[in-house]
Every structure is written in C-alpha cells, then in structure tokens.
Protein backbone atom coordinates (compact mmCIF):
# COMPACT_ATOMS: atom_id res chain seq x y z
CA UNK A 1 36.68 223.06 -139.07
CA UNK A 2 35.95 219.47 -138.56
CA UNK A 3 33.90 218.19 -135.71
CA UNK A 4 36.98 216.13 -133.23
CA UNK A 5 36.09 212.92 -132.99
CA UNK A 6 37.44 210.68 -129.61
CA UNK A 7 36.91 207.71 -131.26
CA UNK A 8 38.96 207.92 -133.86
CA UNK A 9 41.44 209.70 -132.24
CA UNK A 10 41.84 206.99 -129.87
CA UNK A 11 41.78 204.38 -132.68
CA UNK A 12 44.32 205.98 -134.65
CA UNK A 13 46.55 205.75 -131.47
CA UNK A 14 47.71 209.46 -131.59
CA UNK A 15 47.41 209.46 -127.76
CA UNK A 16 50.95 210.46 -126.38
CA UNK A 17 52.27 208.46 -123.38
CA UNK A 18 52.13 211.50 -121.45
CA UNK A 19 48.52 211.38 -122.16
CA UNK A 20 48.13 207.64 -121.02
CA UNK A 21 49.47 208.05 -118.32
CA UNK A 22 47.39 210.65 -117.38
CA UNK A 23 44.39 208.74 -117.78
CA UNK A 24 45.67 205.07 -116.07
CA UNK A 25 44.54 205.12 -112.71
CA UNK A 26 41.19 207.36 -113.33
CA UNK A 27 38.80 206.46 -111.88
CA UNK A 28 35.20 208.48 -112.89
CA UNK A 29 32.58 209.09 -109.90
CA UNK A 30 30.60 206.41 -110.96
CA UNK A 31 33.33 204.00 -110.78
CA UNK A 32 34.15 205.03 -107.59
CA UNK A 33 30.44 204.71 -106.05
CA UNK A 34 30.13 201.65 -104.14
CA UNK A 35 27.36 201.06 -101.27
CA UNK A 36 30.23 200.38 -99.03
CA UNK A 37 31.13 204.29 -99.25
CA UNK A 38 27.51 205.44 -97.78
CA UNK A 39 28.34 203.59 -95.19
CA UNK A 40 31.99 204.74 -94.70
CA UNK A 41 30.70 208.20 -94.87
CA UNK A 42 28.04 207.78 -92.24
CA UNK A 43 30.37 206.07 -90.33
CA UNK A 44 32.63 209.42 -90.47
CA UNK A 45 29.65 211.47 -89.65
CA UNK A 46 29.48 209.49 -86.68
CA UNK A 47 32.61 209.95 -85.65
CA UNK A 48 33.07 213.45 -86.35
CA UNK A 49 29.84 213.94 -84.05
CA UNK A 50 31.57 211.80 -81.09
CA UNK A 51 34.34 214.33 -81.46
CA UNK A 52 32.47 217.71 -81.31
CA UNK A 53 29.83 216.38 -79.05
CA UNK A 54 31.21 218.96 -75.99
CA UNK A 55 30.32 221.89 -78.12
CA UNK A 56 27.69 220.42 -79.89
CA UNK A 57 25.73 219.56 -76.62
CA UNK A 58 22.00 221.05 -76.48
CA UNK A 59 22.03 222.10 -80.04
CA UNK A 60 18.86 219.85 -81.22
CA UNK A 61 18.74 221.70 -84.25
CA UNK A 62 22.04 219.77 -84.95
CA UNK A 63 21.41 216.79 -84.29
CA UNK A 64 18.16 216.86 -86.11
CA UNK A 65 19.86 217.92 -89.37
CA UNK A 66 22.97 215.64 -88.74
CA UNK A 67 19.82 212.35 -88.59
CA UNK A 68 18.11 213.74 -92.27
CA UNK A 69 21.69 213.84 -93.54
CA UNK A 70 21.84 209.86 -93.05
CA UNK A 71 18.28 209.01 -93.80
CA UNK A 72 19.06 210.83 -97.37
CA UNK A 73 21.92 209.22 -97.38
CA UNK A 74 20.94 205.49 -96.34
CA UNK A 75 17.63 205.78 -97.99
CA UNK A 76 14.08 205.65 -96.63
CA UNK A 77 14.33 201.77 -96.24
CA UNK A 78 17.68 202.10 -94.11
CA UNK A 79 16.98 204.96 -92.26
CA UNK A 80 14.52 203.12 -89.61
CA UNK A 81 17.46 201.41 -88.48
CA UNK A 82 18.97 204.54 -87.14
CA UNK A 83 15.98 205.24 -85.20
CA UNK A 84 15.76 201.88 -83.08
C-alpha cells in the first residue's frame, strides 16, 4: 500500500465540499495564540479570584500558587509588575 500523500491529494482537488467546509474557519493553536490572550486569561484569573475571595480568605497557600500561575504565564520580565 502506497504511502497517502496530503499534498497531492489536495492538489488533485479530491477534497469533497463536505470536507472544506469542515476545515474553513479552523483555526490551529498557534493561530489562535496572540499576547493579547495571556492577558485576557490573567485578567479572568483575576476575576475569578474577586469572586471566590469569601471562601478563599486566609488560604495563603492559594494565593501564592494563584501569583506563580501569572508570573509563568506573563513571563519573568512581566511578572515584577504584579508585585508593585
């Protein structure tokens, strides 16, 4: 049996509409990475902590692990921000 080639396949235009349509509108995980989204997400974080503060409160252990979530997340050079 023949290796399958994608290439060729897509150059020979055997792909059937159902299978174009399938792929229109994909969008891989690289294409969706964007700085921006780091942000959005620690933004979330943020939020999510404002809203479960009450039972959160006096749990340092939280908190602690909730700040090395965003300096991994930010980066070492953005992290010092969060401390100030």
């Amino acid at each position: 049996m023949d290796k399958f080639d994608l290439k060729k396949y897509l150059a020979e235009g055997k792909l059937k509409k159902e299978e174009i349509n399938e792929f229109e509108g994909y969008e891989s995980e690289f294409e969706k990475n964007t700085p921006g989204r780091i942000n959005q997400f620690v933004s979330k974080l943020d939020d999510l902590l404002d809203e479960y503060h009450a039972e959160l409160y006096l749990k340092d252990d939280v908190f602690t692990g909730l700040e090395a979530i965003k300096r991994a997340a930010l980066g070492p050079d953005t992290a010092e921000e969060i401390e100030n």
